[in-house]
Protein backbone atom coordinates (compact mmCIF):
# COMPACT_ATOMS: atom_id res chain seq x y z
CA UNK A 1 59.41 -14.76 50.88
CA UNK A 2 57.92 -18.27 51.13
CA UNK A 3 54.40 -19.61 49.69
CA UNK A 4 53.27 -19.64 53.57
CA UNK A 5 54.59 -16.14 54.14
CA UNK A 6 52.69 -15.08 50.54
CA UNK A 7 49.66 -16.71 51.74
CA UNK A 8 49.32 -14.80 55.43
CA UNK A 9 49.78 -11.71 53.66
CA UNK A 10 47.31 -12.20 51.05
CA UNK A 11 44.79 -13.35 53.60
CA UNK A 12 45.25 -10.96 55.58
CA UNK A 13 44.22 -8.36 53.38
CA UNK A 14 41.24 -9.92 52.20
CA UNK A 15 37.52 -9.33 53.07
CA UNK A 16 35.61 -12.33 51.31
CA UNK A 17 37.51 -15.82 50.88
CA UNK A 18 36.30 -18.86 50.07
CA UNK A 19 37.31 -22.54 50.54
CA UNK A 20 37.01 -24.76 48.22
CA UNK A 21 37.36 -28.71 49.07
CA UNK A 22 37.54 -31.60 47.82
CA UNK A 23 38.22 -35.58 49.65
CA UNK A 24 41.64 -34.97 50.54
CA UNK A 25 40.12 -32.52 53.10
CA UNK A 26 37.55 -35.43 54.68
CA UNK A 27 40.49 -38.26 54.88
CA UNK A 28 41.69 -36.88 57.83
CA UNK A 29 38.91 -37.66 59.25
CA UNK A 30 38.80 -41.17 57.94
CA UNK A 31 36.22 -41.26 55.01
CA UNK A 32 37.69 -42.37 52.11
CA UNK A 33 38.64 -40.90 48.64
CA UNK A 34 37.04 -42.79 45.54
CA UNK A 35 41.17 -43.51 45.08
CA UNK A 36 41.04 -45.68 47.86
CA UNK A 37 40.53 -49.60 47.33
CA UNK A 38 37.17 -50.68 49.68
CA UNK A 39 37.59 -53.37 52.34
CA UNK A 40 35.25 -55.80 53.90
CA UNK A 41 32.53 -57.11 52.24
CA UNK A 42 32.41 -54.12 49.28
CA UNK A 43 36.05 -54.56 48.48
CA UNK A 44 34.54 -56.68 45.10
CA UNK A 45 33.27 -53.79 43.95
CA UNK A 46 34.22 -50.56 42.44
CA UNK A 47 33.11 -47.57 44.24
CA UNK A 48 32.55 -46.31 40.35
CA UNK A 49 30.62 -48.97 38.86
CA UNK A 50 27.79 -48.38 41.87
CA UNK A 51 27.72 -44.67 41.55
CA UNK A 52 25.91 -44.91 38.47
CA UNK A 53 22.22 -44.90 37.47
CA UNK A 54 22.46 -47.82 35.51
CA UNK A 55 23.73 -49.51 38.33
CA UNK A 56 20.92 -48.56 40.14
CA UNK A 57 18.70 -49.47 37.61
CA UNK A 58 20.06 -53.18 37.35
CA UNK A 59 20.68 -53.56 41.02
CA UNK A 60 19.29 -50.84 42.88
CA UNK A 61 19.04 -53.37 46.38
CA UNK A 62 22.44 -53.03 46.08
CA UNK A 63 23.09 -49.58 45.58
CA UNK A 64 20.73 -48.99 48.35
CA UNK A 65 22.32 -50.60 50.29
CA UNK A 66 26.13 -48.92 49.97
CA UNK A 67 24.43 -45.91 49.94
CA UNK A 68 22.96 -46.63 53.48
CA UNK A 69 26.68 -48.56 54.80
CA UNK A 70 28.41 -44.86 53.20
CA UNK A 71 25.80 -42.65 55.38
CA UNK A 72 26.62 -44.89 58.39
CA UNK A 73 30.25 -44.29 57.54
CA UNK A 74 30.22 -40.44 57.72
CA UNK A 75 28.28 -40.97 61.02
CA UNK A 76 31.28 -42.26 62.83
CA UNK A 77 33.46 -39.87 61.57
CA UNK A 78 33.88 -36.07 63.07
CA UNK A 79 35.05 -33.32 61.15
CA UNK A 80 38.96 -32.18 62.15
CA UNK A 81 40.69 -28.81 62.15
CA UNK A 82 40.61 -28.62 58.27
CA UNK A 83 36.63 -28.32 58.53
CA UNK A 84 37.02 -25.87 61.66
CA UNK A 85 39.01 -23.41 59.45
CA UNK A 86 36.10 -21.64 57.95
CA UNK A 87 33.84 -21.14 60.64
CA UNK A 88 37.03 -19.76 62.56
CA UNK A 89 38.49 -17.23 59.67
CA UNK A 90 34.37 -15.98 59.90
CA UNK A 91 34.65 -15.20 63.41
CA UNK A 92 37.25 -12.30 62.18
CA UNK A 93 34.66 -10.25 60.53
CA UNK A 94 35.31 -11.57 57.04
CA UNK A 95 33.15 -12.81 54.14
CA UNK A 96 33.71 -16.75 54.31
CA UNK A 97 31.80 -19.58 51.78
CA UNK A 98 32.62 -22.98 51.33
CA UNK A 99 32.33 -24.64 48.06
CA UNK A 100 32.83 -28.80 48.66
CA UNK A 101 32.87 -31.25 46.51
CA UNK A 102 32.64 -33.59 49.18
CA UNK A 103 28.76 -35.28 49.81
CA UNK A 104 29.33 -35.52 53.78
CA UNK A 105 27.98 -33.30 56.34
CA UNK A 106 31.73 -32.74 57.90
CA UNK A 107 31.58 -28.64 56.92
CA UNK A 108 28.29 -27.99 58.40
CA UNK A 109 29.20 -29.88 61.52
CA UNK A 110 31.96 -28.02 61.97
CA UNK A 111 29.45 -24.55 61.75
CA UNK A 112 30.20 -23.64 58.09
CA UNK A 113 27.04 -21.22 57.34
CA UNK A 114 27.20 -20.71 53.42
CA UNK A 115 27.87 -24.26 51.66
CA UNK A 116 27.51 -24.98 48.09
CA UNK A 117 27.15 -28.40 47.85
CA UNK A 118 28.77 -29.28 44.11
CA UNK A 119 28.28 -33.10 44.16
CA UNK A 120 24.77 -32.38 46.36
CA UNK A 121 24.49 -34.78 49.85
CA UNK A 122 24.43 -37.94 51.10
CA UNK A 123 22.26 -36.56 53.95
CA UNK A 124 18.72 -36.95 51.91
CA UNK A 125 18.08 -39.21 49.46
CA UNK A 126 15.60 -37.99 46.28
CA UNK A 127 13.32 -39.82 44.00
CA UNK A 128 14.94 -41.62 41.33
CA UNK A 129 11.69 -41.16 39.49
CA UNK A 130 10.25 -37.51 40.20
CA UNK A 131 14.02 -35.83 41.86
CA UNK A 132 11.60 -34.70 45.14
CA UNK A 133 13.54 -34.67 47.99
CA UNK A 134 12.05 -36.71 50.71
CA UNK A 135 13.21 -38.06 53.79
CA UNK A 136 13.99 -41.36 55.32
CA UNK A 137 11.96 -42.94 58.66
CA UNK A 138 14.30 -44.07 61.48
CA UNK A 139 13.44 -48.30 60.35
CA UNK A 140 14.55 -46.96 56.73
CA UNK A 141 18.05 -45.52 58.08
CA UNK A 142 18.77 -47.97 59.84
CA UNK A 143 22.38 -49.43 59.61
CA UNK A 144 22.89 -52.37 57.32
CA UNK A 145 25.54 -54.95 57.44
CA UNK A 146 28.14 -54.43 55.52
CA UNK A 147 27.83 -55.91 52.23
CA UNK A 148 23.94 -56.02 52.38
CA UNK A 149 21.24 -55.43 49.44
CA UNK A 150 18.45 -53.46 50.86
CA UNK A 151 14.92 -52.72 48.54
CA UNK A 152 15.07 -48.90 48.54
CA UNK A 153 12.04 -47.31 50.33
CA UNK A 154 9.26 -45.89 47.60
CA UNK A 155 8.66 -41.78 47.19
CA UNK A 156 5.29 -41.27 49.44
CA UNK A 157 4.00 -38.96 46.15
CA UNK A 158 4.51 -41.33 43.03
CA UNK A 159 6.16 -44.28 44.20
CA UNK A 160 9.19 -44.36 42.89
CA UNK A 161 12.57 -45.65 44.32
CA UNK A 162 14.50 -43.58 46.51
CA UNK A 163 17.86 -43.00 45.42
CA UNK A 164 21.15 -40.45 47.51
CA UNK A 165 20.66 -37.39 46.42
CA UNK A 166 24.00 -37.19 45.10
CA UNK A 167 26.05 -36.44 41.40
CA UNK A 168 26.92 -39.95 40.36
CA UNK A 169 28.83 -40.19 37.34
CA UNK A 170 27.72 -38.51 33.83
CA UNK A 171 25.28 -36.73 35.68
CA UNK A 172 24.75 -33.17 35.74
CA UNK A 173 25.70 -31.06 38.91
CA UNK A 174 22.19 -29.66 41.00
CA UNK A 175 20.15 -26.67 39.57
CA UNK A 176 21.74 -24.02 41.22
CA UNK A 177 24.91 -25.47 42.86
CA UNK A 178 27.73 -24.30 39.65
CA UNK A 179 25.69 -20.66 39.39
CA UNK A 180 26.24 -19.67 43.08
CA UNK A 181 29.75 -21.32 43.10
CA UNK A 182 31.21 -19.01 40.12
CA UNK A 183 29.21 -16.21 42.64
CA UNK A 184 31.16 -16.71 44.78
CA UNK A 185 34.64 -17.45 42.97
CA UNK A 186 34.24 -14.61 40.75
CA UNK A 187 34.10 -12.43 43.46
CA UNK A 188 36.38 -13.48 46.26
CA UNK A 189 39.71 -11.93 47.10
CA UNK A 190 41.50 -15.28 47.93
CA UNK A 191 40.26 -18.89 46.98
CA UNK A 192 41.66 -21.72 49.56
CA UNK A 193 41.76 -24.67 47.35
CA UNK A 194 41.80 -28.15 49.85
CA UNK A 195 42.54 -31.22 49.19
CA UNK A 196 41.23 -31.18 45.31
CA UNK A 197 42.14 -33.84 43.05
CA UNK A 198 41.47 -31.60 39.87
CA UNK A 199 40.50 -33.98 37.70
CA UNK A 200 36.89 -33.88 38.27
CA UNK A 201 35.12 -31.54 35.73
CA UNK A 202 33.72 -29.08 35.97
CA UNK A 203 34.83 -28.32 39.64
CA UNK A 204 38.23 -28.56 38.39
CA UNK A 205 38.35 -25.31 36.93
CA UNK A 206 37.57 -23.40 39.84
CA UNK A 207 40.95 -22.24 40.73
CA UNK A 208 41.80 -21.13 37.47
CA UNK A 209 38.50 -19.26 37.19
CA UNK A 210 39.16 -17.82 40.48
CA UNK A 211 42.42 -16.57 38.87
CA UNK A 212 40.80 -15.25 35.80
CA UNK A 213 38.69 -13.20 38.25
CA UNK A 214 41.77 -11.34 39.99
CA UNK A 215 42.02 -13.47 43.10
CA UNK A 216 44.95 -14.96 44.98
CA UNK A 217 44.23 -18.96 44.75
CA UNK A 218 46.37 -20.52 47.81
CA UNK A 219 46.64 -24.34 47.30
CA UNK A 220 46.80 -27.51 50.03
CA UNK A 221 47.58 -30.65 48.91
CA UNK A 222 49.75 -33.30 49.89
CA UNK A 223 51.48 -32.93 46.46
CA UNK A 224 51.60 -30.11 44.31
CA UNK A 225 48.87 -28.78 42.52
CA UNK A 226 49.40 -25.85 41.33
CA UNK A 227 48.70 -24.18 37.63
CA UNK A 228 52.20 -21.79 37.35
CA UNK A 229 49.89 -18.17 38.16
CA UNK A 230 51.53 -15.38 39.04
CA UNK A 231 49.10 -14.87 42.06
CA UNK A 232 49.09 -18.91 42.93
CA UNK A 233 50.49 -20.03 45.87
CA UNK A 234 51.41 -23.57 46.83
CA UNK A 235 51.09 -25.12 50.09
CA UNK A 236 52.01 -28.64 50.40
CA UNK A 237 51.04 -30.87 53.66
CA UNK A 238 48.16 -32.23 55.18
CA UNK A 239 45.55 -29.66 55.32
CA UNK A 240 44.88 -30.06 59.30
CA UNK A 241 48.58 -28.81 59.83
CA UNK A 242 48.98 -26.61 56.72
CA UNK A 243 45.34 -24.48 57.99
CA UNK A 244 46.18 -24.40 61.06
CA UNK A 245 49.75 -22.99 60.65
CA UNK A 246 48.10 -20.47 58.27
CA UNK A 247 45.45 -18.96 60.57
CA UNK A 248 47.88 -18.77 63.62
CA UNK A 249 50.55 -16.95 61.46
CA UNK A 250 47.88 -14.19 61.26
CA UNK A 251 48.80 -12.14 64.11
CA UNK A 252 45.26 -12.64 67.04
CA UNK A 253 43.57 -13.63 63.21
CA UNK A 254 42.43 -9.98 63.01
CA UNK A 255 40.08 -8.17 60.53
CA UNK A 256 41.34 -7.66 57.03
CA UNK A 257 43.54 -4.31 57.05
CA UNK A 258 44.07 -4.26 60.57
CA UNK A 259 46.73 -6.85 60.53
């Protein structure tokens, strides 16, 4: 029996399954991975040298400003099959969450209801000085050119910078976000892990907490992934055809036992 033909069987059996994504998942729909070199005017810089609050602390027009050219980016982009996935298992009558590590809006665009946001949002920036959310006036979105430094806007209740309200790097994940993921992993029959890089901590134990926890883990990735578990199964391709051959090889995608 084949991975594919492992994972239709496990699925179909299962009541609550979650998906849990990473930037190989959002390619597809153009937005890059922090593996990919920049072009235009940002293709100087190093998408991990602005992610940083130091960097916003020596340049913060300038980290402003890529934060504003990113937003723009996701804009123009649309979320593809992948991101339809979830929202279409649900419609079967079973449990489905989505844990991302991904900081567009692609999921909940799609019509993905439960989200856990790991690496928080690039859809609301915070305060870099008090972490309230606030939100942005339509002269403060507006689109920059590419390449420009922009003075971030000031937080209306103590005045300091606005900042994405995102996990840059060596910062700690949102209050909240890690507690309601392991919720959900720990207690989820199968785990669809997309387009993950595993390397980024601590998201990159998910799958092999998910294991711990008695569930089948089904990978998709354009190369392979997988841990060696007994109940892991490997699927590799890009996750728009991989998903979509999954959910039609469950016969009319009925509810779980009545496959």
């Amino acid at each position: 029996m084949s991975d594919m033909q492992k994972a239709t069987a496990a699925l179909r059996l299962a009541n609550k399954v979650v998906f849990f994504t990473g930037a190989g998942i959002s390619a597809e729909s153009g937005i890059p991975t922090f593996r990919d070199k920049l072009t235009g005017l940002w293709k100087k810089y190093n998408p991990e040298r602005l992610e940083t609050a130091s960097a916003f602390r020596e340049n913060p027009s300038l980290v402003w400003g890529w934060y504003l050219w990113r937003r723009h980016q996701v804009s123009q982009s649309q979320p593809n099959s992948a991101h339809f996935s979830a929202p279409r298992l649900a419609l079967t009558g079973r449990q489905v969450a989505v844990i991302t590590q991904n900081i567009d809006d692609l999921h909940e665009r799609a019509g993905c209801e439960e989200i856990v946001h790991l690496h928080g949002s690039l859809s609301q920036p915070k305060c870099f000085a008090c972490h309230r959310g606030a939100e942005l006036t339509l002269e403060e979105a507006q689109i920059p050119e590419e390449g420009a430094m922009i003075e971030p806007p000031r937080c209306k209740r103590c005045n300091g910078r606005l900042r994405p309200a995102v996990v840059w790097f060596r910062e700690n994940l949102p209050a909240g976000a890690w507690k309601e993921a392991m919720r959900l992993v720990k207690n989820c029959d199968v785990l669809i892990s997309v387009g993950t890089s595993g390397v980024v901590m601590p998201a990159a134990n998910i799958p092999e907490i998910a294991l711990a926890a008695g569930a089948t883990v089904i990978h998709v990735n354009l190369i392979d992934v997988s841990l060696g578990g007994t109940k892991e199964l490997m699927l590799i391709g890009k996750a728009t055809v991989v998903l979509s051959e999954l959910l039609n090889s469950i016969q009319h995608l009925a509810a779980p036992g009545k496959a």
